[in-house]
N, C-alpha and C. Protein backbone atom coordinates (compact mmCIF):
# COMPACT_ATOMS: atom_id res chain seq x y z
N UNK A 1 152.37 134.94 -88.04
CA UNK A 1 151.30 135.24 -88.96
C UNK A 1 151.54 136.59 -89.63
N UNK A 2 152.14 137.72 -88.66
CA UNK A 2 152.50 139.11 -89.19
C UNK A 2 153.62 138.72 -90.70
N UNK A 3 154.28 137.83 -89.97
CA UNK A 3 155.43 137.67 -90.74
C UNK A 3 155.12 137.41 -92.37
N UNK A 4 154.13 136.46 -92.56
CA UNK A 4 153.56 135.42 -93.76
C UNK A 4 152.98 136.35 -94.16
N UNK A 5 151.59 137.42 -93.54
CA UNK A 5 151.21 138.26 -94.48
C UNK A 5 152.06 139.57 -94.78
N UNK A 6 153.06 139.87 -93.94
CA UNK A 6 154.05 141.09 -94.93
C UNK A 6 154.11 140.30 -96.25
N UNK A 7 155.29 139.14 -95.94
CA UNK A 7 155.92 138.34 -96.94
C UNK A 7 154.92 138.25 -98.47
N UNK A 8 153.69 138.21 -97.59
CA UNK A 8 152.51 137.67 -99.33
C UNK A 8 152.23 139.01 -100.01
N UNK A 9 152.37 140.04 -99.15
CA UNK A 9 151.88 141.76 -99.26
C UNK A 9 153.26 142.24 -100.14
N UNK A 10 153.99 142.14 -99.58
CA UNK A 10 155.37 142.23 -100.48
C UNK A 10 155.25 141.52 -101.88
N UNK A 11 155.26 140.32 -101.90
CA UNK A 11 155.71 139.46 -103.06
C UNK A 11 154.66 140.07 -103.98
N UNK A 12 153.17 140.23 -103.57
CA UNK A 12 152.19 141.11 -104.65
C UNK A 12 152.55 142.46 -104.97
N UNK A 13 152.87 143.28 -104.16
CA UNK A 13 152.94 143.98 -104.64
C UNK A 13 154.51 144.55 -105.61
N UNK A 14 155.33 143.52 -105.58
CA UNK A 14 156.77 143.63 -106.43
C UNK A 14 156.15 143.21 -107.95
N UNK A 15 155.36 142.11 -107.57
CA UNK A 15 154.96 141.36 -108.97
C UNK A 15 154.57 142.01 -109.79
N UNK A 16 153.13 142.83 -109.48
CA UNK A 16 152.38 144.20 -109.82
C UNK A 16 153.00 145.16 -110.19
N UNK A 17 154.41 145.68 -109.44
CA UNK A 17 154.88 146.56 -110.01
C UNK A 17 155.72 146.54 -111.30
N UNK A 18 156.02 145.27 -111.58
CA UNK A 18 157.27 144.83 -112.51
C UNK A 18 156.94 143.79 -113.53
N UNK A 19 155.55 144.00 -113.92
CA UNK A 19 155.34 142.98 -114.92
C UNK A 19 156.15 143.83 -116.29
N UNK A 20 156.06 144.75 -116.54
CA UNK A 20 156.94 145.46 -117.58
C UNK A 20 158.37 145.02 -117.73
N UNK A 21 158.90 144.55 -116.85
CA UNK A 21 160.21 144.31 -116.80
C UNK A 21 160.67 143.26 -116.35
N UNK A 22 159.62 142.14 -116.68
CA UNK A 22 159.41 140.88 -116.67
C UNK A 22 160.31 139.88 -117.76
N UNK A 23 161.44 139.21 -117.34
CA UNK A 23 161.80 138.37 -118.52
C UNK A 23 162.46 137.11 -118.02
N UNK A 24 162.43 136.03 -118.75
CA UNK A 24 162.26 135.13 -117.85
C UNK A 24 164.20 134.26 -117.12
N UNK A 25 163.71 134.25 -115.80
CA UNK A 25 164.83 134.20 -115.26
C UNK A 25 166.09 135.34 -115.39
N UNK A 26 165.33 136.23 -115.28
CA UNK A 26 166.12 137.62 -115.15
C UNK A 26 165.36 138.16 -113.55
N UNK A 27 166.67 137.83 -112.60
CA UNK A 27 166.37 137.95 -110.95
C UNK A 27 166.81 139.57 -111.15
N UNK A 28 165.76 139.95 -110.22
CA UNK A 28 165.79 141.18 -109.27
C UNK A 28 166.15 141.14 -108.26
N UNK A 29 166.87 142.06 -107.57
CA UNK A 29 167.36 141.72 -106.08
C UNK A 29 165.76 142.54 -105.45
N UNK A 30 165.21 141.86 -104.08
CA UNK A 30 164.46 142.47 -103.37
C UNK A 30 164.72 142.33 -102.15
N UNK A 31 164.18 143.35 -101.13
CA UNK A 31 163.86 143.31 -99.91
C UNK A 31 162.76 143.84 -99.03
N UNK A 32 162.78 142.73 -97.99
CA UNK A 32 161.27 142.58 -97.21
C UNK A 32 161.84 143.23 -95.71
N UNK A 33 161.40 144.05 -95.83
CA UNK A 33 161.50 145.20 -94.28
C UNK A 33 160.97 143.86 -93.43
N UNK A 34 161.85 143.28 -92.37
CA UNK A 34 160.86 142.79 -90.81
C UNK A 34 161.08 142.83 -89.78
N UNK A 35 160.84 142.47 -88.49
CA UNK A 35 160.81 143.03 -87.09
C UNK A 35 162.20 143.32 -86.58
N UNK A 36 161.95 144.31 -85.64
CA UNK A 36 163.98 144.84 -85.42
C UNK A 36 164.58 145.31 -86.46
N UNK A 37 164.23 145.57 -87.44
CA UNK A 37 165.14 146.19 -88.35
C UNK A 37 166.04 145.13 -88.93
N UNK A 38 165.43 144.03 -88.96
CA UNK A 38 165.96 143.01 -89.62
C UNK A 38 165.50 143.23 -91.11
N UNK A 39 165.85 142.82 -92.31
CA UNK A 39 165.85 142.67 -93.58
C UNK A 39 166.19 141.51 -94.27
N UNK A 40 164.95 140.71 -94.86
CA UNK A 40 165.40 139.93 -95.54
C UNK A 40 165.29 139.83 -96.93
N UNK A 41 166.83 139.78 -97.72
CA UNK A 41 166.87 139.94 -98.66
C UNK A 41 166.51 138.72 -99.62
N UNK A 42 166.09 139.10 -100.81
CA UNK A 42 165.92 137.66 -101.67
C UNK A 42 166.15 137.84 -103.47
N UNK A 43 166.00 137.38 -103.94
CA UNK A 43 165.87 137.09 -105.41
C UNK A 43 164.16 136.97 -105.69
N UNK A 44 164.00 137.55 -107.02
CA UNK A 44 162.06 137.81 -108.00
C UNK A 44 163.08 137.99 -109.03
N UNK A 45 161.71 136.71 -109.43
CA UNK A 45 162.05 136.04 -110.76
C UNK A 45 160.61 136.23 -111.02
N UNK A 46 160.49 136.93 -112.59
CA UNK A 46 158.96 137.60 -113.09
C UNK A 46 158.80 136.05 -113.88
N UNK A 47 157.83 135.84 -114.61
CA UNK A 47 157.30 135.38 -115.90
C UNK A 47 157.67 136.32 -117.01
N UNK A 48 157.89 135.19 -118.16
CA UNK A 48 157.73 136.26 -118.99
C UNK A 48 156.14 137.08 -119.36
N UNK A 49 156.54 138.37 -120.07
CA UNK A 49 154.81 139.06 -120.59
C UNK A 49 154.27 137.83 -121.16
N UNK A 50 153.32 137.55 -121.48
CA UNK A 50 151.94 137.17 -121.98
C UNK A 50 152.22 135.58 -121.18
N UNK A 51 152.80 135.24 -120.06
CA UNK A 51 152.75 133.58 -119.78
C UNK A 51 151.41 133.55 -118.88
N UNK A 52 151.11 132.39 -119.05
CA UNK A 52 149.53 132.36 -118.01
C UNK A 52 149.60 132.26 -116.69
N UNK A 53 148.85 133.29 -116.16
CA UNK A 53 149.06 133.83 -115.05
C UNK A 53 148.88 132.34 -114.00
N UNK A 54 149.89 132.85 -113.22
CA UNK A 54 150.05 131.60 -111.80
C UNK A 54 150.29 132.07 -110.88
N UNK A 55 149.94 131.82 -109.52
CA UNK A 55 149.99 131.34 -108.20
C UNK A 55 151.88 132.12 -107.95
N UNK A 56 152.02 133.08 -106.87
CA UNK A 56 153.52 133.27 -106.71
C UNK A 56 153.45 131.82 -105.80
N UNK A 57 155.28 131.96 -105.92
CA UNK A 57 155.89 130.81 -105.11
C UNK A 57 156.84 131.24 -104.43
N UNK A 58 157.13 130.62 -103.10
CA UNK A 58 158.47 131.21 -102.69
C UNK A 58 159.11 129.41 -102.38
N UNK A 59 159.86 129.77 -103.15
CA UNK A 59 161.33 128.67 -103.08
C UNK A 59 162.48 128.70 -102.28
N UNK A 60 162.90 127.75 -101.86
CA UNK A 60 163.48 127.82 -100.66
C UNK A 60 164.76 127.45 -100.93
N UNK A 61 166.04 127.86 -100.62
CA UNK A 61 167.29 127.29 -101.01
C UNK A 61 167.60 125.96 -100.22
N UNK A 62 169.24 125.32 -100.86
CA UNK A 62 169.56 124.39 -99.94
C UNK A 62 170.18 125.00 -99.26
N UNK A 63 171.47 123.96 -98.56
CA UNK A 63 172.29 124.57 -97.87
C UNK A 63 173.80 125.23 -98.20
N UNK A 64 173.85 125.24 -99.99
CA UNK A 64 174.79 126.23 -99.93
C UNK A 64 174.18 127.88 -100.10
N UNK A 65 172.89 127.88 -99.77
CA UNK A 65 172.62 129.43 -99.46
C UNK A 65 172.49 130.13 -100.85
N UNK A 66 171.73 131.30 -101.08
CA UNK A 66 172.02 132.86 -102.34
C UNK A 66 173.51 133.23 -102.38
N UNK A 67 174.89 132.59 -102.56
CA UNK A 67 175.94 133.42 -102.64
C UNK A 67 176.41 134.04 -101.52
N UNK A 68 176.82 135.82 -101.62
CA UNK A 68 177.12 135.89 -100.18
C UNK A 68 176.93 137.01 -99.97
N UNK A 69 177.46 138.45 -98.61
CA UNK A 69 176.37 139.09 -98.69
C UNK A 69 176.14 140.12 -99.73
N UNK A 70 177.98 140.23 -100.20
CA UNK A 70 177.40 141.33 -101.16
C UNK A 70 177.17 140.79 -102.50
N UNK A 71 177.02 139.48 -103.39
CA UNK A 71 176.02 139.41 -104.18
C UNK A 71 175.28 137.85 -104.35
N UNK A 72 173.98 137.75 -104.08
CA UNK A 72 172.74 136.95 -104.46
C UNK A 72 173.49 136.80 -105.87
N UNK A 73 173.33 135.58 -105.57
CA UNK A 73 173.14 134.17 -106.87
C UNK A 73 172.44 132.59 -106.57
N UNK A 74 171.45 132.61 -107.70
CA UNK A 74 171.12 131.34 -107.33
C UNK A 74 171.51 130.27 -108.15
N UNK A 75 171.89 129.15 -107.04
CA UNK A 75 172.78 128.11 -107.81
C UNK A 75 171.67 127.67 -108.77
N UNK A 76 172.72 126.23 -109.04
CA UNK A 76 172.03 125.76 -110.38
C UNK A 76 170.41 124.92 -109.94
N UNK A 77 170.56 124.17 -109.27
CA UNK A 77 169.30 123.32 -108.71
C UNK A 77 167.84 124.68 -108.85
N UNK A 78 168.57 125.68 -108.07
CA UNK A 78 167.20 127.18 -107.68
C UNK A 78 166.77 127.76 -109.10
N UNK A 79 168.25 127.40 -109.71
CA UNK A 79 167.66 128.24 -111.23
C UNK A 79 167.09 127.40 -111.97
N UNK A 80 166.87 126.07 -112.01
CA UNK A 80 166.15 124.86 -113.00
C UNK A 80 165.03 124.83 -112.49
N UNK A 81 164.88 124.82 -111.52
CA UNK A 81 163.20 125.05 -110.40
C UNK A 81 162.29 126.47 -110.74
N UNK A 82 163.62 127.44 -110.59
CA UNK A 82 162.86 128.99 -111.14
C UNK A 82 162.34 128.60 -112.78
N UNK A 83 163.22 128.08 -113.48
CA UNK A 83 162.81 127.76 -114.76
C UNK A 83 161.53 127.46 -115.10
N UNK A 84 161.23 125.98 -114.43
CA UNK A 84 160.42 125.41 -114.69
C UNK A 84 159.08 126.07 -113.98
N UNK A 85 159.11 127.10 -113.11
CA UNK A 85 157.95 127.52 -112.41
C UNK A 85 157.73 128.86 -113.37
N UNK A 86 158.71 129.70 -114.13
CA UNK A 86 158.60 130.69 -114.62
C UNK A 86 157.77 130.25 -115.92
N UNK A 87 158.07 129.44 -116.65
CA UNK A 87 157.54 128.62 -118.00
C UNK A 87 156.05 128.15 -117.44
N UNK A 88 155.63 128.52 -116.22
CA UNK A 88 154.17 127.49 -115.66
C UNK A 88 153.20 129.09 -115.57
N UNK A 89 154.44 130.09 -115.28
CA UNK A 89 153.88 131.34 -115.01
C UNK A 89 153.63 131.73 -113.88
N UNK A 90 154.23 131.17 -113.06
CA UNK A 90 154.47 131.48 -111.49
C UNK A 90 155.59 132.37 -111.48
N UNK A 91 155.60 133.93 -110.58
CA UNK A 91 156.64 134.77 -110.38
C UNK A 91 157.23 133.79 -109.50
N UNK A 92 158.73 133.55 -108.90
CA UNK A 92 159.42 133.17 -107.77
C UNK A 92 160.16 134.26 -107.02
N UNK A 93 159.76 133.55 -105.73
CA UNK A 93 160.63 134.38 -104.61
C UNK A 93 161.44 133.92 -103.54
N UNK A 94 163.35 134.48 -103.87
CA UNK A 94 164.03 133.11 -103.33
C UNK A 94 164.44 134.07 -102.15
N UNK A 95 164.09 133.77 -101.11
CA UNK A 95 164.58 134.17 -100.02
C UNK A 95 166.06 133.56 -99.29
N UNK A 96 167.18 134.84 -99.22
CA UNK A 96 168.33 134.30 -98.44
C UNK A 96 168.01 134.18 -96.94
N UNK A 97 167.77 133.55 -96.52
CA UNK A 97 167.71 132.79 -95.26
C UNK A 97 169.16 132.88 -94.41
N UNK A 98 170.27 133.10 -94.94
CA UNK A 98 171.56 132.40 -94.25
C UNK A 98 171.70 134.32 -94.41
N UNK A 99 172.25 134.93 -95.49
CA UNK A 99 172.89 135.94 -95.91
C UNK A 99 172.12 136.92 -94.99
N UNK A 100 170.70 137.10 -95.28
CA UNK A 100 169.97 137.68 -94.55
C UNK A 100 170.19 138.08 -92.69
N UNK A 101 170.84 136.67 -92.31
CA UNK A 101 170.95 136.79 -91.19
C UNK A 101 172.68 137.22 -91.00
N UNK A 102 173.43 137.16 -91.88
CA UNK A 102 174.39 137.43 -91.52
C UNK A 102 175.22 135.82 -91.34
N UNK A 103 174.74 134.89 -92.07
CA UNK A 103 175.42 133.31 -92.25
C UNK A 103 175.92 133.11 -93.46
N UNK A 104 176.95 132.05 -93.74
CA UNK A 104 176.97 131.76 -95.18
C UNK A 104 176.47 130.30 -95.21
N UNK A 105 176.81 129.36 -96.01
CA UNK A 105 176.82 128.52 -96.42
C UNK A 105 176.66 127.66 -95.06
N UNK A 106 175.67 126.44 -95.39
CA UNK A 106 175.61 125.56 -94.14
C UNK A 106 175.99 124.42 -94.63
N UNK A 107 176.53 124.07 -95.78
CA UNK A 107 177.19 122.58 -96.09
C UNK A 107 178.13 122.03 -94.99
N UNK A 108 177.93 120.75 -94.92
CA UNK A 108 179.10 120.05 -93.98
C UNK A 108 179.89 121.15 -93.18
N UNK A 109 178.60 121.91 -92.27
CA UNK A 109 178.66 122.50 -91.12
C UNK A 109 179.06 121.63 -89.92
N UNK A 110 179.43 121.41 -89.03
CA UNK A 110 179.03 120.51 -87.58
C UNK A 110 178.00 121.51 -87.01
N UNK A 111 178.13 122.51 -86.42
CA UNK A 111 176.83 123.06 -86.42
C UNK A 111 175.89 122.88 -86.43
N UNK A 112 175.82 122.78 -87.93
CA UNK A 112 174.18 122.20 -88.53
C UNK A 112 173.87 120.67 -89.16
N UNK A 113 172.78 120.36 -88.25
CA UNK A 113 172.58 119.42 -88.89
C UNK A 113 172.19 118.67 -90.14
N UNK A 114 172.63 117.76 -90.97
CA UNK A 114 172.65 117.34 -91.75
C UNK A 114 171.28 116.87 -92.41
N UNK A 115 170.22 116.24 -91.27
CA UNK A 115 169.14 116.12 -92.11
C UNK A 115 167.69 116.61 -90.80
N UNK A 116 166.66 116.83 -90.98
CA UNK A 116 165.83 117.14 -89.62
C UNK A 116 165.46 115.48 -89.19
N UNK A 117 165.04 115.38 -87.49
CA UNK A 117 164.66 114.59 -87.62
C UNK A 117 162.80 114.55 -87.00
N UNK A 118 162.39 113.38 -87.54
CA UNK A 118 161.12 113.52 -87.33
C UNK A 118 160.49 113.21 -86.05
């Protein structure tokens, strides 16, 4: 629960700070201080100025991950999704999940599994 409200406390207050420098699908690198001195890094994606205000989102990658650790990129699928949420007027927030922890890519891992099951 600590975790979800940093995460929502963060994402407001990046949004707030950076509507000036808002353009659309122009990622910012950010990071969310969390427990242990862990850091998770992500991608904010503004709206453009005057789009009607929306709801943030945080979007979730697949499994080839943000790139790697030293630079965040979001593939193509994250950037057509950021698109279409930026044009609705939703800021996005893509959290590296893999990089963050110090993983790369989980495609046709053995490792990892391929689909969850229910």
């Amino acid at each position: 629960m600590r975790r979800s409200l940093a995460l929502v406390l963060t994402l407001s207050a990046l949004v707030l700070a950076g509507p000036g420098l808002a353009r659309a699908q122009a990622y910012r690198n950010a990071e969310i201080p969390g427990p242990g001195g862990v850091t998770l890094r992500a991608l904010l994606a503004l709206p453009p100025e005057g789009a009607p205000p929306g709801v943030p989102v945080v979007a979730l990658h697949g499994c080839a991950g943000l790139g790697t650790v030293e630079q965040l990129r979001a593939p193509a699928r994250e950037r057509d999704w950021t698109r279409r949420l930026l044009e609705a007027g939703h800021p996005v927030l893509l959290p590296d999940s893999f990089g963050s922890r110090g993983l790369g890519p989980a495609c046709g891992r053995p490792d990892h599994p391929a689909g969850a099951e229910a």
